[in-house]
C-alpha atoms as a PDB file:
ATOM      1  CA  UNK A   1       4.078  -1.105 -12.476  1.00  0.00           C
ATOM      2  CA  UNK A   2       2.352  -2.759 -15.041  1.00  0.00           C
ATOM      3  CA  UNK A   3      -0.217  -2.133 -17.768  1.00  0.00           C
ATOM      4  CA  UNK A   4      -3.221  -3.612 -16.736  1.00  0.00           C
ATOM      5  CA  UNK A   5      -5.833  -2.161 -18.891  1.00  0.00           C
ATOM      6  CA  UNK A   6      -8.418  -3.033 -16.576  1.00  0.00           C
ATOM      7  CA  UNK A   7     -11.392  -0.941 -16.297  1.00  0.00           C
ATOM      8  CA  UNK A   8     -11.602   0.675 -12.231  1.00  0.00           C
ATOM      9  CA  UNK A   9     -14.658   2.374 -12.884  1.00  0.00           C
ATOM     10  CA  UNK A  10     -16.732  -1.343 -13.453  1.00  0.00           C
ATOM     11  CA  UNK A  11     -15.815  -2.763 -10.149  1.00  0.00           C
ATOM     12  CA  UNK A  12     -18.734  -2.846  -9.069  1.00  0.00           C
ATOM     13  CA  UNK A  13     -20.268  -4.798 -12.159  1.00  0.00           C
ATOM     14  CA  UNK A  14     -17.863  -6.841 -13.333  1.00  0.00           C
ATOM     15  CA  UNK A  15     -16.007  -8.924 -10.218  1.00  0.00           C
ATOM     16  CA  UNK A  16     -12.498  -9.726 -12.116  1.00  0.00           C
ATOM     17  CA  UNK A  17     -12.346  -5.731 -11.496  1.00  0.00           C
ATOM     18  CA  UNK A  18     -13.299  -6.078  -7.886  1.00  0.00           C
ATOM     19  CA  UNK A  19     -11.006  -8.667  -6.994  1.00  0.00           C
ATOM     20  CA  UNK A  20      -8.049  -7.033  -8.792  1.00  0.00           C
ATOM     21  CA  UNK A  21      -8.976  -4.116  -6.627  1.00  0.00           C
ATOM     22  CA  UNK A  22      -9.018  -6.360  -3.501  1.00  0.00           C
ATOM     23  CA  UNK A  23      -5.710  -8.180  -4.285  1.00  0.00           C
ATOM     24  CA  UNK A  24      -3.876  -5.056  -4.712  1.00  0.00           C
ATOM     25  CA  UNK A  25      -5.130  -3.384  -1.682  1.00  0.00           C
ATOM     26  CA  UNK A  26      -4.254  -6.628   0.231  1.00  0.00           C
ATOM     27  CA  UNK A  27      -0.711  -5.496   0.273  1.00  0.00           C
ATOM     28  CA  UNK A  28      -1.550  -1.919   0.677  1.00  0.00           C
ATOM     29  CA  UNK A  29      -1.144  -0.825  -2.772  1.00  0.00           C
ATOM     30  CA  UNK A  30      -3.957   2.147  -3.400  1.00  0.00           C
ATOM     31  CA  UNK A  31      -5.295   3.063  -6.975  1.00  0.00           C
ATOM     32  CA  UNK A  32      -4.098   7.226  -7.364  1.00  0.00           C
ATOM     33  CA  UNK A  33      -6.020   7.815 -10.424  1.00  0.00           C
ATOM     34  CA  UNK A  34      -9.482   7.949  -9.681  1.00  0.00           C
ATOM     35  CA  UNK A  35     -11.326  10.192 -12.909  1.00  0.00           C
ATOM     36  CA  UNK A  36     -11.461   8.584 -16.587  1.00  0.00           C
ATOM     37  CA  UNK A  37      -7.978   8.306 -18.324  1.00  0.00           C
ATOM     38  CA  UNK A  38     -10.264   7.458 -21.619  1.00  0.00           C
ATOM     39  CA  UNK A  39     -13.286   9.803 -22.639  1.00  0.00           C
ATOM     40  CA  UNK A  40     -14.854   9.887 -25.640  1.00  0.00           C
ATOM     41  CA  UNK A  41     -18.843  10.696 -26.928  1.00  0.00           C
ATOM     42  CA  UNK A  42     -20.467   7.728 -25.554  1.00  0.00           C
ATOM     43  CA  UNK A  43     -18.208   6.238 -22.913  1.00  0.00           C
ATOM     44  CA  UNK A  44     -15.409   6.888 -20.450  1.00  0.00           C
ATOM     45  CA  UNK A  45     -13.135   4.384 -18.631  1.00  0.00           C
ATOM     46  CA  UNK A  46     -10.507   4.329 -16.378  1.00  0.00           C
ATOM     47  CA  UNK A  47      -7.631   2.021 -17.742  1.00  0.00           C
ATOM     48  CA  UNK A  48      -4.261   3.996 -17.012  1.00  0.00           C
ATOM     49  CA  UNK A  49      -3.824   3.087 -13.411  1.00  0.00           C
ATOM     50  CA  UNK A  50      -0.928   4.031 -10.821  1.00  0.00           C
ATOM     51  CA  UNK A  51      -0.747   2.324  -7.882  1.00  0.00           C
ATOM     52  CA  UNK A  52       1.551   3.015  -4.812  1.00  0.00           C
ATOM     53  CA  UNK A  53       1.918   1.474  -1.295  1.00  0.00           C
ATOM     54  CA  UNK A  54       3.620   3.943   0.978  1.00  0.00           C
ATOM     55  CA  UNK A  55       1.920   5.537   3.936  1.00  0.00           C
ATOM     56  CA  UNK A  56       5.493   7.493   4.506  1.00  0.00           C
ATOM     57  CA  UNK A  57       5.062   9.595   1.268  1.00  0.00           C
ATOM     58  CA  UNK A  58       2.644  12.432   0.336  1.00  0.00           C
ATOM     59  CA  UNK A  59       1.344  12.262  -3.319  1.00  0.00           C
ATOM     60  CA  UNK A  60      -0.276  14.312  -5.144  1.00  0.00           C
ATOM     61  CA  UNK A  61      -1.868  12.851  -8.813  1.00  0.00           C
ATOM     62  CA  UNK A  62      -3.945  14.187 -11.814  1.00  0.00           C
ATOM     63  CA  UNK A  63      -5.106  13.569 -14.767  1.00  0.00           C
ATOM     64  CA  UNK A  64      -3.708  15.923 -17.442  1.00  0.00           C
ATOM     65  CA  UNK A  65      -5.741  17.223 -20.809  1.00  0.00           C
ATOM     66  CA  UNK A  66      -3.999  17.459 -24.176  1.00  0.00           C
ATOM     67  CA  UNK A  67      -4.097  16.700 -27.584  1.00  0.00           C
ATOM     68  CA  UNK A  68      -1.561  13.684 -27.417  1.00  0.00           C
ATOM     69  CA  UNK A  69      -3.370  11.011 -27.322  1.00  0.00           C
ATOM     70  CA  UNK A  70      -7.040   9.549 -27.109  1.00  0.00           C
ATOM     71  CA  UNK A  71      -5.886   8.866 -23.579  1.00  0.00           C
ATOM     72  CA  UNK A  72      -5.487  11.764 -20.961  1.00  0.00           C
ATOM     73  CA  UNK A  73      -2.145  11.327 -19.176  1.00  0.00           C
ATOM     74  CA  UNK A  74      -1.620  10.788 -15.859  1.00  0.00           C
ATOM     75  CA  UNK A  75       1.077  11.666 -13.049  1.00  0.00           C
ATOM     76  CA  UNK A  76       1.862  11.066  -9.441  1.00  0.00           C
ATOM     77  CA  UNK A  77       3.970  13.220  -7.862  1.00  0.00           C
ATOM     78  CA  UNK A  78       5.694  11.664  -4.526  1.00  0.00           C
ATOM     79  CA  UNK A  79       7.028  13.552  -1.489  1.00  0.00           C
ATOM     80  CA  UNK A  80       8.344  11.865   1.531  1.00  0.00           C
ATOM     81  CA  UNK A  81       6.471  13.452   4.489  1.00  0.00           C
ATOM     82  CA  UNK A  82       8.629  15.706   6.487  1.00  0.00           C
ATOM     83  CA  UNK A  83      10.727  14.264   9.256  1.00  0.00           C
ATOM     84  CA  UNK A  84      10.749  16.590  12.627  1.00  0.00           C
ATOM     85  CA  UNK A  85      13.872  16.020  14.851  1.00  0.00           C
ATOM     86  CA  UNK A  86      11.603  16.266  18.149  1.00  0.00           C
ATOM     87  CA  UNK A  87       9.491  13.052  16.868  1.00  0.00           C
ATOM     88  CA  UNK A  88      10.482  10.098  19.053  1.00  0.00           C
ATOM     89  CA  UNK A  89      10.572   7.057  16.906  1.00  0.00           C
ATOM     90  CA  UNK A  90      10.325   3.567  18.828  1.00  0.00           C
ATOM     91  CA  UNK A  91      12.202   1.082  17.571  1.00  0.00           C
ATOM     92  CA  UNK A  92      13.430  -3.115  18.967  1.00  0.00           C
ATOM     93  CA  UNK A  93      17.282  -2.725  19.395  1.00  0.00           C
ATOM     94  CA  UNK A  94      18.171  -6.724  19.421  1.00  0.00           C
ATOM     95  CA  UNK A  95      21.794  -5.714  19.343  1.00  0.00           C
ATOM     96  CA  UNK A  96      22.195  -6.454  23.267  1.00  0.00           C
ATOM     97  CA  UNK A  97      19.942  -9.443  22.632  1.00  0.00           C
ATOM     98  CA  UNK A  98      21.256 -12.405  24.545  1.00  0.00           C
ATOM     99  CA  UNK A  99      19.265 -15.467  23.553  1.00  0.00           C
ATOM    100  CA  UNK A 100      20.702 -18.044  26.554  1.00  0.00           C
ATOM    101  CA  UNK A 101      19.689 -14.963  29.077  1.00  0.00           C
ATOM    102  CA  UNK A 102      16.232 -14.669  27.573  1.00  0.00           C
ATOM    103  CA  UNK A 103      15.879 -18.860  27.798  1.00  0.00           C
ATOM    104  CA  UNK A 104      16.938 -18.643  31.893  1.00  0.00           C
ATOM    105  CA  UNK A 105      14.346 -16.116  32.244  1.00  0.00           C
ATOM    106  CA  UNK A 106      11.564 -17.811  30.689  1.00  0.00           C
ATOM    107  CA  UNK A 107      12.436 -21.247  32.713  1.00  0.00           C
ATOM    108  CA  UNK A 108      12.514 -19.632  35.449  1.00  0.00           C
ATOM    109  CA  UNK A 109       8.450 -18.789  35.328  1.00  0.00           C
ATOM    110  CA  UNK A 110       6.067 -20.282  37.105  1.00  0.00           C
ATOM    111  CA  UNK A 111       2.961 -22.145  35.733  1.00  0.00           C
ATOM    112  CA  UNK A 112       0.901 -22.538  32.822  1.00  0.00           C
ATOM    113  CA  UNK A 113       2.601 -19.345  31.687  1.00  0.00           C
ATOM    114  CA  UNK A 114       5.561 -21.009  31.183  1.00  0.00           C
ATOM    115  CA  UNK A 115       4.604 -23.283  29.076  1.00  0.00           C
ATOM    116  CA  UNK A 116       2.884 -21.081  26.480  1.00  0.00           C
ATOM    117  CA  UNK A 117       5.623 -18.778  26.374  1.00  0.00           C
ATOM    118  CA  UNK A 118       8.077 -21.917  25.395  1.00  0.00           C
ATOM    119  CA  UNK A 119       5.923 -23.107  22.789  1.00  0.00           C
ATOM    120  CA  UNK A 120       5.789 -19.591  21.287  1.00  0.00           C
END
């Protein structure tokens, strides 16, 4: 959360924009307002920003008209996608994990193999 106040509709001309862009979407975070928060007679902009990084939600977000403020408001609504009880989900179980086992096994491999796996 923060407020940035930086304009997503100049990315393309002005590269602190771009780069903002970029270093948010590094770690997955995706801009959810995507129409003018700010319109007036001779300009619009798009300062009021939500970001959100979760591929296991559905949102939903607008921009909403009133008489408030200079600035439309914005929401994002956030649903966590539905869960069906016949989806296999794969998971490591390292609870039975038995490091010494795991060493044995890996010494006891032949070749160049071997030796990559042990540097690993």
């Amino acid at each position: 959360m923060g407020d940035f106040n930086i304009n997503l509709l100049n990315y393309e001309s002005h590269p602190p924009t771009d780069d903002f862009i970029n270093n948010l979407g590094v770690f997955c975070f995706q801009p959810h307002i995507l129409q003018p928060t700010r319109i007036t007679d001779h300009t619009a902009t798009l300062i009021d920003n939500i970001y959100f990084n979760s591929i296991e939600h559905c949102c939903i977000s607008e921009n909403l008209v009133c008489e408030i403020s200079d600035h439309l408001s914005n929401f994002l609504l956030i649903n966590k996608l539905p869960y069906s009880s016949n989806q296999i989900i794969y998971r490591r179980d390292y609870s039975t994990f038995d490091e010494k086992n795991s060493l044995r096994m890996f010494s006891q491999l032949n070749g160049r193999m071997c030796c990559l796996l042990l540097k690993m």
